[in-house]
C-alpha atoms as a PDB file:
ATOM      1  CA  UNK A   1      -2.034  46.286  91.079  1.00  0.00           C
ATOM      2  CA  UNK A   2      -2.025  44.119  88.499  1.00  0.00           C
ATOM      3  CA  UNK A   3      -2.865  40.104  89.121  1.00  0.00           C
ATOM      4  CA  UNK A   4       0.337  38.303  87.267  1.00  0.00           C
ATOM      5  CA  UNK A   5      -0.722  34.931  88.988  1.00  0.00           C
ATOM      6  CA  UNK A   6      -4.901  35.127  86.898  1.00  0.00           C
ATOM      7  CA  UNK A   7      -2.044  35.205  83.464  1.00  0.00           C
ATOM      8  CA  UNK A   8      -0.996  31.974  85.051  1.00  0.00           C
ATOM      9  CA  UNK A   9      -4.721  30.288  84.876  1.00  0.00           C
ATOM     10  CA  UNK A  10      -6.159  31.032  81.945  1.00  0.00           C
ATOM     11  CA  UNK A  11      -6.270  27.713  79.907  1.00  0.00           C
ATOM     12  CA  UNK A  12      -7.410  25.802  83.461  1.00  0.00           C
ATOM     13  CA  UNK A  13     -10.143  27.920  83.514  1.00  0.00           C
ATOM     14  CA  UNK A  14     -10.963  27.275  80.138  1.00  0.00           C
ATOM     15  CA  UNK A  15     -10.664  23.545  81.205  1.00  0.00           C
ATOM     16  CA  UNK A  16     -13.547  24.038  84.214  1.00  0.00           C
ATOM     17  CA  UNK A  17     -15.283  26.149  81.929  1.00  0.00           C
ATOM     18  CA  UNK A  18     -16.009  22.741  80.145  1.00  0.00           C
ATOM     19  CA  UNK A  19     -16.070  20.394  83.196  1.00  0.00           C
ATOM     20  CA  UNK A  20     -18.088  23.082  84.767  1.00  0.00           C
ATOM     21  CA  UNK A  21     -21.316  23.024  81.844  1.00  0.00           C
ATOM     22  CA  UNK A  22     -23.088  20.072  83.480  1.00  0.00           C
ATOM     23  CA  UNK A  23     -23.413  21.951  86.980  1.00  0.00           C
ATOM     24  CA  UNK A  24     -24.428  25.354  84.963  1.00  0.00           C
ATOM     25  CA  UNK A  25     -26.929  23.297  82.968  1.00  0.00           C
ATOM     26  CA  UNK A  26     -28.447  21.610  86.465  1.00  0.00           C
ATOM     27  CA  UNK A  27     -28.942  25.268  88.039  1.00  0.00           C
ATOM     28  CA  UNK A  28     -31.426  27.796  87.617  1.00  0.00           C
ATOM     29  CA  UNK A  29     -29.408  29.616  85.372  1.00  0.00           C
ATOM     30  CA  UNK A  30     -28.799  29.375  81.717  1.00  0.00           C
ATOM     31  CA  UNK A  31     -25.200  29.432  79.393  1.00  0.00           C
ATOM     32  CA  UNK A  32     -26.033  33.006  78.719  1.00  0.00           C
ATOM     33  CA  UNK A  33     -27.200  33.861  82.091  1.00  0.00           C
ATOM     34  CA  UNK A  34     -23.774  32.157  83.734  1.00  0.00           C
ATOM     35  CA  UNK A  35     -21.420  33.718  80.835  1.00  0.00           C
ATOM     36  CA  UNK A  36     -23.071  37.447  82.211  1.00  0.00           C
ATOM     37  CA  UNK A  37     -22.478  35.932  86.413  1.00  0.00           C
ATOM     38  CA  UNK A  38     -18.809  35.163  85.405  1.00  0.00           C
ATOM     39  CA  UNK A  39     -18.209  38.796  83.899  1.00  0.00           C
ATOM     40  CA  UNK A  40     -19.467  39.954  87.585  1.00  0.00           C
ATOM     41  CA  UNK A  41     -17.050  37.548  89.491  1.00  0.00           C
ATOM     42  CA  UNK A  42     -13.207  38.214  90.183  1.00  0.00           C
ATOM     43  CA  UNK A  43     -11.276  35.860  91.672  1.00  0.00           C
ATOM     44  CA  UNK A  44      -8.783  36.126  94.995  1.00  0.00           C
ATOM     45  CA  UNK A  45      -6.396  34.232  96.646  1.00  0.00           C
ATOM     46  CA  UNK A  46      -6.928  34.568 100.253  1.00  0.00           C
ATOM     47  CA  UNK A  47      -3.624  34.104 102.748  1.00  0.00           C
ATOM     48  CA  UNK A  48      -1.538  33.092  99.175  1.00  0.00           C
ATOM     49  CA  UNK A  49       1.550  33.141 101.933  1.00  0.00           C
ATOM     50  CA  UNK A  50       0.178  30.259 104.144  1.00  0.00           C
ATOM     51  CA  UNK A  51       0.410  27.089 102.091  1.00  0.00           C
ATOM     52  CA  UNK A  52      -1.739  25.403 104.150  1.00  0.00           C
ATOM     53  CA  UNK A  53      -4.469  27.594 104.516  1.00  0.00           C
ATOM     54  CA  UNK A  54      -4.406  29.567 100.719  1.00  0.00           C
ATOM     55  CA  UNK A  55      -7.423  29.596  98.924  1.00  0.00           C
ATOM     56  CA  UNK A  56      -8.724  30.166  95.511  1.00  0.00           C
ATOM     57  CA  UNK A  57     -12.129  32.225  96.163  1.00  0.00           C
ATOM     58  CA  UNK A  58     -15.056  33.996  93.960  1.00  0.00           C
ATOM     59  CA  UNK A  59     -15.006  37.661  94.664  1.00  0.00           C
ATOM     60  CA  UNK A  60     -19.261  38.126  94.320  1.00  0.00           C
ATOM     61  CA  UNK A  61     -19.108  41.771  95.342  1.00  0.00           C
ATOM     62  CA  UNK A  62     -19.778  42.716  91.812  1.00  0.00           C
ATOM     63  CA  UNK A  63     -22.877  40.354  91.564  1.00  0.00           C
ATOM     64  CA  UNK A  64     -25.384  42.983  92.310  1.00  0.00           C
ATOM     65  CA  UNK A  65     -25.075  44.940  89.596  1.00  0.00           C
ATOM     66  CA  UNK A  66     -25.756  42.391  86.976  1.00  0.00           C
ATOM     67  CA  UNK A  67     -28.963  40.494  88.593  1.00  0.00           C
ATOM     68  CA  UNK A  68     -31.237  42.681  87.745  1.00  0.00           C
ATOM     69  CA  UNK A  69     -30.093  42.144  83.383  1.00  0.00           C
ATOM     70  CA  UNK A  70     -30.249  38.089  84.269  1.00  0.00           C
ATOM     71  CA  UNK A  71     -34.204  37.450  82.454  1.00  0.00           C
ATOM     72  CA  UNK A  72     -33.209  39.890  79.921  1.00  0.00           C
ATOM     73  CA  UNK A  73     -30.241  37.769  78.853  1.00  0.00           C
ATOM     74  CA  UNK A  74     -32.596  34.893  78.283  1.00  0.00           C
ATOM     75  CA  UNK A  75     -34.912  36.699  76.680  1.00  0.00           C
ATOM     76  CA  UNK A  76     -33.020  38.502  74.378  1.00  0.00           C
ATOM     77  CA  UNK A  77     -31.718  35.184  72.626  1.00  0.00           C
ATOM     78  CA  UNK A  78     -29.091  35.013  70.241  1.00  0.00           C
ATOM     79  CA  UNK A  79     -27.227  37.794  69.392  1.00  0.00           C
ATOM     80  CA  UNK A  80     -29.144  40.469  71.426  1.00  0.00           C
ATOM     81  CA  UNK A  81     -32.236  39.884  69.350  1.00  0.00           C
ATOM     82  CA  UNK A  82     -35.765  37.830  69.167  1.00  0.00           C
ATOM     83  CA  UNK A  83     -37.004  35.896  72.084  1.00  0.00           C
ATOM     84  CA  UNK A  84     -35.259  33.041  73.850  1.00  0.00           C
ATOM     85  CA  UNK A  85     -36.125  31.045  77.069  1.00  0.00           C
ATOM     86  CA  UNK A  86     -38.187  33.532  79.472  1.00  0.00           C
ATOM     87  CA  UNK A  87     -39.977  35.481  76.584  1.00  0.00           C
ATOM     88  CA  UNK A  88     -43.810  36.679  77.373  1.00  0.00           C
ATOM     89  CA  UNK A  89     -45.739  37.658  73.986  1.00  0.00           C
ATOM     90  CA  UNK A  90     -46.787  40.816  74.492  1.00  0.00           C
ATOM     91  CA  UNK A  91     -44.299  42.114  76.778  1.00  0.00           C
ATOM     92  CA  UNK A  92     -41.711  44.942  76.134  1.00  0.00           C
ATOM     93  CA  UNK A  93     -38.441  42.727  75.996  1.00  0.00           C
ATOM     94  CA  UNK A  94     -35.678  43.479  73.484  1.00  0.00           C
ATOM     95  CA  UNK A  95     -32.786  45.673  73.293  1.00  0.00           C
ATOM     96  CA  UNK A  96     -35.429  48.753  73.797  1.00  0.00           C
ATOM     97  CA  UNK A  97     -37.701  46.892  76.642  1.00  0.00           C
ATOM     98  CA  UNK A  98     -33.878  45.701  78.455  1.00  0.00           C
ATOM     99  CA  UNK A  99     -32.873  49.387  78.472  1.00  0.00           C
ATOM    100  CA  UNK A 100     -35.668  50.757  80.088  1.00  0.00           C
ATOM    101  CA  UNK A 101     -36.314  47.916  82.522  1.00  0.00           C
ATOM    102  CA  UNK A 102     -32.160  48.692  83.465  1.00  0.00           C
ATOM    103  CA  UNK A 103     -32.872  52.362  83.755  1.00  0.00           C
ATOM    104  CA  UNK A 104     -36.161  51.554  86.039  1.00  0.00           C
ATOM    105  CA  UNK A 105     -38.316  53.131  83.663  1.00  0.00           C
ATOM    106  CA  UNK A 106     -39.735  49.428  82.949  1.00  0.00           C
ATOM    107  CA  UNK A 107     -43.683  48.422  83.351  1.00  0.00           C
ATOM    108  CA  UNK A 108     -44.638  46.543  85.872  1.00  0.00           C
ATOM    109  CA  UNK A 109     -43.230  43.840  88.339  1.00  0.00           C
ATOM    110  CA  UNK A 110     -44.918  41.526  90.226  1.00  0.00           C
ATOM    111  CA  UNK A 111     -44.283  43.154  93.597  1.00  0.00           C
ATOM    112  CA  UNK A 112     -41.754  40.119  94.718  1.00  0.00           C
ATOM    113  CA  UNK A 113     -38.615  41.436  92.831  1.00  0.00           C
ATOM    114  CA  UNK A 114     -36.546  41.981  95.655  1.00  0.00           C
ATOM    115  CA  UNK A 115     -36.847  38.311  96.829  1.00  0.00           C
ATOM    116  CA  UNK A 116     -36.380  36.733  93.468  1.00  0.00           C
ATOM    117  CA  UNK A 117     -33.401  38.973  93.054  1.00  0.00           C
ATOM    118  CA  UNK A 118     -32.206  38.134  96.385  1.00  0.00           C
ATOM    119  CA  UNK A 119     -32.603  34.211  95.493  1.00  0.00           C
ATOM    120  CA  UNK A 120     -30.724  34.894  92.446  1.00  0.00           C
ATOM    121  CA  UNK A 121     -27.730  36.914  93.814  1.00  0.00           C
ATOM    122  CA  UNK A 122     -27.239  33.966  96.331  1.00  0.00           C
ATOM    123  CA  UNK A 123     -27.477  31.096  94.046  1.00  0.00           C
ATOM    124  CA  UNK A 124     -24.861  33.166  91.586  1.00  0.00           C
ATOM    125  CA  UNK A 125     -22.681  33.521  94.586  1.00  0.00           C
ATOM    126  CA  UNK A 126     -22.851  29.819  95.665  1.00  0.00           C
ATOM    127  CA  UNK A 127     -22.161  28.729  92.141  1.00  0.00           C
ATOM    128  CA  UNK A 128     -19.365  30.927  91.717  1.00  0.00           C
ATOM    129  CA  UNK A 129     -17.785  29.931  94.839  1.00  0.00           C
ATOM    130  CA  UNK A 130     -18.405  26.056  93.421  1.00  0.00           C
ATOM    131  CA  UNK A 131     -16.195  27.396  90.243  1.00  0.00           C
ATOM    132  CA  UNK A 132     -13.402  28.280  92.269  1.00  0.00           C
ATOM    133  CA  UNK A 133     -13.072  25.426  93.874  1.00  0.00           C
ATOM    134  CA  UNK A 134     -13.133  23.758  91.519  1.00  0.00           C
ATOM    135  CA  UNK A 135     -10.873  25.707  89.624  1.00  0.00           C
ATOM    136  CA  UNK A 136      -8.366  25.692  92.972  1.00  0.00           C
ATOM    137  CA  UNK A 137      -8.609  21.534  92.383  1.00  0.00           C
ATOM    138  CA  UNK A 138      -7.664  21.720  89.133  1.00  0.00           C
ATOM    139  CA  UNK A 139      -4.716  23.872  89.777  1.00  0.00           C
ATOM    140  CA  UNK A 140      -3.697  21.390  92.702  1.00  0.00           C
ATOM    141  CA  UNK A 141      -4.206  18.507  90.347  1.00  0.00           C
ATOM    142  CA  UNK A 142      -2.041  19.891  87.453  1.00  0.00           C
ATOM    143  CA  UNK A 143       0.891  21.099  89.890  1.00  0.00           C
ATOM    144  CA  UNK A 144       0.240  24.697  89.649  1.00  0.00           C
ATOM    145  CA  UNK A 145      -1.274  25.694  92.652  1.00  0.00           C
ATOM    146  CA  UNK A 146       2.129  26.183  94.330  1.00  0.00           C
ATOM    147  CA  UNK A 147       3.138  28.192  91.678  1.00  0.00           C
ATOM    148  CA  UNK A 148       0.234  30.672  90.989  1.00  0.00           C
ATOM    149  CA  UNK A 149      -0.179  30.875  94.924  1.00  0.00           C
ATOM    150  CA  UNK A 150       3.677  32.330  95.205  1.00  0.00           C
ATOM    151  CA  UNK A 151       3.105  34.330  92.383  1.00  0.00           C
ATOM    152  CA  UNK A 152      -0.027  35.540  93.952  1.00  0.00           C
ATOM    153  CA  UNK A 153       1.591  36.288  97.350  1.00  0.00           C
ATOM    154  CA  UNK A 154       4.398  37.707  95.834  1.00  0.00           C
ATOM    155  CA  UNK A 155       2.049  40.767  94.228  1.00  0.00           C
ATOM    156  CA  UNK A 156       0.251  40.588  97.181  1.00  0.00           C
ATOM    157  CA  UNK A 157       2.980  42.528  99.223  1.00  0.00           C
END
């Protein structure tokens, strides 16, 4: 099923894209590290039938998959190459270092991965769910909600 009513949103989420830098730049995470949380995150209108009660929400299920390639964003800078924020000297990062550590095949951890992971995959989640509603405010404040919510229950059915 295709999502006619996400058509409907584009340039207002191009608008909290911008509104939206200040709380990405306050977080843990960095532009590059957000841009890779947002590829993860889908976006849902829950009960789009019940005007009172429809809601614009972030759809995290897919976060998993991409926490683990978070510090290799960062470190692979711009363009996929050379250092950037989280960058150790002597460590295996790069395009080469990035696959490995994706395949599992990387060197070493620190032993408290799955917590740090954890901590990321719920901060991406809170933040996301801050994007949409924000995004849902937006909508409300331009006049579109009510439209992109019928269009939304409509392919709903």
């Amino acid at each position: 099923m295709t999502d006619q009513w996400t058509d409907l949103i584009v340039g207002d989420r191009m608008t909290v894209d911008q509104q939206f830098t200040d709380r990405v730049a306050n977080s843990q995470f960095s532009r590059q590290q957000w841009g890779l949380v947002m590829t993860a995150v889908e976006f849902d209108i829950e009960r789009p039938d019940d005007e009172e009660s429809a809601e614009l929400v972030a759809d995290t299920s897919n976060l998993p998959s991409i926490i683990p390639e978070l510090d290799a964003v960062d470190q692979q800078g711009p363009m996929g190459g050379g250092a950037g924020r989280g960058d150790k000297s002597g460590d295996s990062s790069g395009l080469l270092g990035g696959i490995t550590d994706a395949l599992g095949l990387g060197g070493g951890g620190d032993g408290d991965t799955d917590q740090v992971d954890q901590d990321q995959l719920e901060a991406a989640d809170r933040l996301a769910q801050e994007y949409a509603t924000q995004l849902q405010n937006q909508l409300e404040d331009t006049g579109k909600w009510e439209e992109v919510r019928t269009v939304a229950a409509a392919t709903d059915q």
